[in-house]
C-alpha atoms as a PDB file:
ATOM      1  CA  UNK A   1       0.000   0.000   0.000  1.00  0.00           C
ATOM      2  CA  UNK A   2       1.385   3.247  -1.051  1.00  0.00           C
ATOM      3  CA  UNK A   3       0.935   6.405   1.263  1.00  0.00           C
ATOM      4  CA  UNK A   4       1.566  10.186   1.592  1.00  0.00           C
ATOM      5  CA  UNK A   5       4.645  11.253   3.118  1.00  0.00           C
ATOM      6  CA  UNK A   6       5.536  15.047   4.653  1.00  0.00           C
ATOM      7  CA  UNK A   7       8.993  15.633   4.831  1.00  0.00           C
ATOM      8  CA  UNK A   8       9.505  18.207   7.263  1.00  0.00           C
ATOM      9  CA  UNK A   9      12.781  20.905   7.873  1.00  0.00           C
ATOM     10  CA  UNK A  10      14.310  20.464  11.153  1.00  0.00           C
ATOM     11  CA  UNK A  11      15.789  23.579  12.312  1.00  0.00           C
ATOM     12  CA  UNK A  12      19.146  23.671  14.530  1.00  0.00           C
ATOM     13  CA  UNK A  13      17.086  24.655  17.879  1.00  0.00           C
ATOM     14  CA  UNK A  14      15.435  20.961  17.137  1.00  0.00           C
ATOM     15  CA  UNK A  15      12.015  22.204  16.397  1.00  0.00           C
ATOM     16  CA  UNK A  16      10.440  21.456  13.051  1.00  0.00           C
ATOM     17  CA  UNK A  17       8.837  23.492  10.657  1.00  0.00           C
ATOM     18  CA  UNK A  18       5.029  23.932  10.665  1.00  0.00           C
ATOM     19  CA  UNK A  19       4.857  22.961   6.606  1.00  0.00           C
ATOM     20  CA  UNK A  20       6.527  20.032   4.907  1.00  0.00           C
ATOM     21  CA  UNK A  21       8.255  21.217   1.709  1.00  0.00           C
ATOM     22  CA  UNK A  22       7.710  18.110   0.134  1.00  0.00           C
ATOM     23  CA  UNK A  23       5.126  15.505   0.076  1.00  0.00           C
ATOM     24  CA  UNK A  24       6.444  11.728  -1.692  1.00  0.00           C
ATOM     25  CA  UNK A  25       4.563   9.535  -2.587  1.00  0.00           C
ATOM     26  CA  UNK A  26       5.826   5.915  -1.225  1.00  0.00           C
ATOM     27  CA  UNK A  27       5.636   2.501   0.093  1.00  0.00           C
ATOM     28  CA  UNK A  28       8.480   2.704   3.348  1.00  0.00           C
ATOM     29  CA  UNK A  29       9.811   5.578   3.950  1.00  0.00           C
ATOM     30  CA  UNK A  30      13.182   3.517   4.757  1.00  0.00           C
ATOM     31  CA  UNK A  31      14.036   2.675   0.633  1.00  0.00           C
ATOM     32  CA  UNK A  32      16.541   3.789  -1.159  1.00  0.00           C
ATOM     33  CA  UNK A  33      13.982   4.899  -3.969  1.00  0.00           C
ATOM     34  CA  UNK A  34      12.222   6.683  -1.833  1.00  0.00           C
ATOM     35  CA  UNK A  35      15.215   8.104   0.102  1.00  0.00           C
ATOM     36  CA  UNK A  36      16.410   9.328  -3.750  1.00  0.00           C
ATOM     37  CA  UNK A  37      13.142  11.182  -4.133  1.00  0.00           C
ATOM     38  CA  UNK A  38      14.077  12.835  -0.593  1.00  0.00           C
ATOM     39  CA  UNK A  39      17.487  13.917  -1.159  1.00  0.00           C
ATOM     40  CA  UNK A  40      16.232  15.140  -4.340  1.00  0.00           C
ATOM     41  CA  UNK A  41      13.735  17.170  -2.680  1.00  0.00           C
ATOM     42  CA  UNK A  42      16.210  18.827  -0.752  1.00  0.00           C
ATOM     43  CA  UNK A  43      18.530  19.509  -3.069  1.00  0.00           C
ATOM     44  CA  UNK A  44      15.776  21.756  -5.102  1.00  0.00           C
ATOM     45  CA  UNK A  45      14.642  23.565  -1.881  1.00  0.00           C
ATOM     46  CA  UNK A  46      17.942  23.919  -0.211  1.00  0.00           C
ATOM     47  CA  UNK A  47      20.514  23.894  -2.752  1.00  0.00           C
ATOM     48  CA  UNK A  48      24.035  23.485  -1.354  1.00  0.00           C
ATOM     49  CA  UNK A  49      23.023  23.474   2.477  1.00  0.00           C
ATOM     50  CA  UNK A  50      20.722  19.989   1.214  1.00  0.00           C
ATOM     51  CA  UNK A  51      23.592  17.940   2.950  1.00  0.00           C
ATOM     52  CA  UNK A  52      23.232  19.549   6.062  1.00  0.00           C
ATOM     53  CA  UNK A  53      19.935  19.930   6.493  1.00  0.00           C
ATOM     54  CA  UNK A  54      18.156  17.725   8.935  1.00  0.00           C
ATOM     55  CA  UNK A  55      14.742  16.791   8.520  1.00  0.00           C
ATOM     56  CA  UNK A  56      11.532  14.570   9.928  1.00  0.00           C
ATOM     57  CA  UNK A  57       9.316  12.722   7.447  1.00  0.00           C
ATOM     58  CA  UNK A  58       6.059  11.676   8.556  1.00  0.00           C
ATOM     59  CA  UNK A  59       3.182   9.831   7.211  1.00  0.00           C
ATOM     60  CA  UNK A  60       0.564  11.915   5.723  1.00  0.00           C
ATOM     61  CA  UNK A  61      -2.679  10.475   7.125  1.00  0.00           C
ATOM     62  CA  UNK A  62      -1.421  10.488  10.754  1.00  0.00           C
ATOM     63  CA  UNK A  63      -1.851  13.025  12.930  1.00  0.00           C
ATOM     64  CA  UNK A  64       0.932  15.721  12.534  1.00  0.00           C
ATOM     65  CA  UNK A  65       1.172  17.853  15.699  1.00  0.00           C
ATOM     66  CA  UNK A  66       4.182  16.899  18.086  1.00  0.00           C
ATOM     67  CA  UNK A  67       2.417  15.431  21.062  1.00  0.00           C
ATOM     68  CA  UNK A  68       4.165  16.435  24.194  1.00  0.00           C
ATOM     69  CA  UNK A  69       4.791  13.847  26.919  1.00  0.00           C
ATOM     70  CA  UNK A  70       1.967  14.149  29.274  1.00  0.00           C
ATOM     71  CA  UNK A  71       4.476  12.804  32.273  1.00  0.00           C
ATOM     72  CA  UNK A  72       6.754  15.690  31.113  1.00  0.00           C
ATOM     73  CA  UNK A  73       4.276  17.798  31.252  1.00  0.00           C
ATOM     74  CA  UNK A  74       2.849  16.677  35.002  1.00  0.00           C
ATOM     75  CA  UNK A  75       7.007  16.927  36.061  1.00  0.00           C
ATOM     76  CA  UNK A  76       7.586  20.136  34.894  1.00  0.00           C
ATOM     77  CA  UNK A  77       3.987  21.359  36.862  1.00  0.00           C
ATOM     78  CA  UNK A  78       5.489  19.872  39.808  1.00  0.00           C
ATOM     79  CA  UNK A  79       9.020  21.001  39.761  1.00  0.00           C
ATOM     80  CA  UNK A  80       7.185  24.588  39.238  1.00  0.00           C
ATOM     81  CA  UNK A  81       5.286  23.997  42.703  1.00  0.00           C
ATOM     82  CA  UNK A  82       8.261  23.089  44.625  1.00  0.00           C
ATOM     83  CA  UNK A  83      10.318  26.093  43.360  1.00  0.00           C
ATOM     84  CA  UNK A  84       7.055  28.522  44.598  1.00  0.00           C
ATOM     85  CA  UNK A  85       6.648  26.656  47.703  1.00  0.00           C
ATOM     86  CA  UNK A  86      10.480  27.255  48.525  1.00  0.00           C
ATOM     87  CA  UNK A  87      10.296  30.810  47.597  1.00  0.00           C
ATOM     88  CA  UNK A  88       7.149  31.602  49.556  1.00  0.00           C
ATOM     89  CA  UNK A  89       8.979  29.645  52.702  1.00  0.00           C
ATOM     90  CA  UNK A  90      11.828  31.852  52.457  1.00  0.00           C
ATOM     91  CA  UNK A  91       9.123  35.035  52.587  1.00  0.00           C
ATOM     92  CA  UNK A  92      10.701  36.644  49.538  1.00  0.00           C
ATOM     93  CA  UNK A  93       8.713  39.492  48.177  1.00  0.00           C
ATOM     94  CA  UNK A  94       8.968  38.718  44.632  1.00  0.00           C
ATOM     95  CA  UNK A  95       5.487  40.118  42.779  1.00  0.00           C
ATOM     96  CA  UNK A  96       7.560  43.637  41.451  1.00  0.00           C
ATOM     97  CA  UNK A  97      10.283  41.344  39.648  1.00  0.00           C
ATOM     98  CA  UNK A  98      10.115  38.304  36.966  1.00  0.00           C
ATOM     99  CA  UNK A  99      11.595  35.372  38.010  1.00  0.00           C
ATOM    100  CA  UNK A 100      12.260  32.315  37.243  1.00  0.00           C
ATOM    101  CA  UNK A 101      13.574  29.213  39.061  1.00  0.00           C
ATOM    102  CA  UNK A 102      16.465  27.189  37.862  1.00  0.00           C
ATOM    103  CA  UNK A 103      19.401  24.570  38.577  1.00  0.00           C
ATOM    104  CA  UNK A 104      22.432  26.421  38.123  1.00  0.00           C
ATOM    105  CA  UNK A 105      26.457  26.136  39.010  1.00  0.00           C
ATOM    106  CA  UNK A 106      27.599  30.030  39.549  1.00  0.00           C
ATOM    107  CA  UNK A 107      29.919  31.681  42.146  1.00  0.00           C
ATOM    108  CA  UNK A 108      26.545  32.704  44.525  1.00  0.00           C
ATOM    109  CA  UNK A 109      26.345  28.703  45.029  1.00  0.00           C
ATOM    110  CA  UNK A 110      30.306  27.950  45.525  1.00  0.00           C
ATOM    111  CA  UNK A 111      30.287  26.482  42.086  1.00  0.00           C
ATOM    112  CA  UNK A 112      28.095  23.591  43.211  1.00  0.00           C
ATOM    113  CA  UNK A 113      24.597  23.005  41.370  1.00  0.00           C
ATOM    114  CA  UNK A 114      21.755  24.159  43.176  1.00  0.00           C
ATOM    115  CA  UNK A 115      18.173  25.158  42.515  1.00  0.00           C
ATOM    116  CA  UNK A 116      18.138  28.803  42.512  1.00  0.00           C
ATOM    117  CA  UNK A 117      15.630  32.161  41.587  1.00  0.00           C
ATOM    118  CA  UNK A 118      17.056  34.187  39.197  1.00  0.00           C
ATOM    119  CA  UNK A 119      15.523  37.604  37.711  1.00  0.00           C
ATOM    120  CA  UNK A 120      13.901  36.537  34.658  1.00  0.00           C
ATOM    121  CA  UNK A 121      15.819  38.692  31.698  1.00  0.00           C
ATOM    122  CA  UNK A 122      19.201  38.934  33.294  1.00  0.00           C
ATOM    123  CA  UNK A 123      19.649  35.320  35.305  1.00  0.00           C
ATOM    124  CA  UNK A 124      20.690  37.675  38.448  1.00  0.00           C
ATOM    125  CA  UNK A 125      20.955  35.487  41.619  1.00  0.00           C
ATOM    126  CA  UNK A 126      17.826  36.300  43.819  1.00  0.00           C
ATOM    127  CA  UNK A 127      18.418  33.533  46.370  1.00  0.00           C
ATOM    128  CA  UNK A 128      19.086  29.611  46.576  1.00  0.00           C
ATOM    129  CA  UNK A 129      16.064  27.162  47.213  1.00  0.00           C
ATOM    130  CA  UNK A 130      17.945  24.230  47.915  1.00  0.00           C
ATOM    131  CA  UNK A 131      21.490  22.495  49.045  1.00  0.00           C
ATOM    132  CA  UNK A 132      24.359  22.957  47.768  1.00  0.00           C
ATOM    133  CA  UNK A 133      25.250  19.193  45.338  1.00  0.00           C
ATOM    134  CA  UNK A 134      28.077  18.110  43.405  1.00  0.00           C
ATOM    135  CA  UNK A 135      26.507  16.718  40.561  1.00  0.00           C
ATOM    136  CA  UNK A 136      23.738  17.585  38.610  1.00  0.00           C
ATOM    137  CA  UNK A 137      22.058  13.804  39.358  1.00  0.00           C
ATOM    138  CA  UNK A 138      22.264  14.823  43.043  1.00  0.00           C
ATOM    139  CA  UNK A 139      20.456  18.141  42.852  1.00  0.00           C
ATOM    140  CA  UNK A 140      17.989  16.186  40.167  1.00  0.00           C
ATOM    141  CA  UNK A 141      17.239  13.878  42.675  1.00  0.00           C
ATOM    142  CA  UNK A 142      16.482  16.084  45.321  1.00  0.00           C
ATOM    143  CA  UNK A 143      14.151  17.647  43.009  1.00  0.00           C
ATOM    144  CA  UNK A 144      12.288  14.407  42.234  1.00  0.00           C
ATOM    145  CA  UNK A 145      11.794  13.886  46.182  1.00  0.00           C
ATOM    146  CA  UNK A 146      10.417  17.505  46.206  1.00  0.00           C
ATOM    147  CA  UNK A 147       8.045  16.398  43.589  1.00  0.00           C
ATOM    148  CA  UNK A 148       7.117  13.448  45.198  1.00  0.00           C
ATOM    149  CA  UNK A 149       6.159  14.795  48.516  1.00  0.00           C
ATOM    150  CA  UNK A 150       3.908  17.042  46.519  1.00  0.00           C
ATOM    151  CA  UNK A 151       2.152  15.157  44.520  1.00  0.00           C
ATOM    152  CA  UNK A 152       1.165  13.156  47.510  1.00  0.00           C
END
């Protein structure tokens, strides 16, 4: 059975372009006719930079949106509760100034990771939200007990 196939630019950030520039027609995806009719493809759109460009083929009749991880989603909601929990525990007045929380290795945290608030635009150390660890598994870990406590 032969199907549709979008052939999709990825860009260097890793993100993929909302239109395919081509669309083969194929059996798999995977043979070298097929693959011919790609790199030909991307030799007429992209001329000399066809070697380097990356790109993402998908079948035409399936769904084409990127569907995010739902448990990635659920972490990153509860990493985001246990970095405003901290903050409100340390009483910091922060409702004038963006921020944003982060893991980060700088001379405020004696060049040991730790989870930190930083002003939004400029990554300014506001204050620390957690211990000082020596590897970025350690202060991950401490993050995913955080989490878990919470989501109790």
């Amino acid at each position: 059975m032969s199907y549709n196939w979008n052939v999709y630019k990825l860009f260097s950030n890793g993100n993929r372009a909302k239109a395919p520039f081509a669309v083969i027609d194929g059996e798999d995806c995977e043979s070298e006719t097929f693959m011919s009719k790609v790199r030909k493809n991307l030799e007429e759109k992209f001329g000399a930079k066809a070697r380097s460009t990356k790109y993402k083929i998908m079948r035409a009749d399936l769904p084409q949106e990127e569907r995010a991880d739902e448990e990635e989603k659920k972490n990153l909601l509860l990493r985001n509760r246990v970095l405003a929990v901290k903050i409100k525990s340390l009483g910091l007045d922060l409702q004038k100034v963006k921020t944003a929380g982060a893991l980060v290795m700088s001379p405020e945290t004696n060049w040991k990771w730790q989870w930190c608030v930083l002003r939004a635009a400029s990554n300014q150390f506001i204050a620390a939200l957690s211990p000082e660890f020596k590897t970025v598994e350690g202060a991950q870990e401490w993050m995913k007990s955080e989490t878990e406590l919470i989501a109790k």
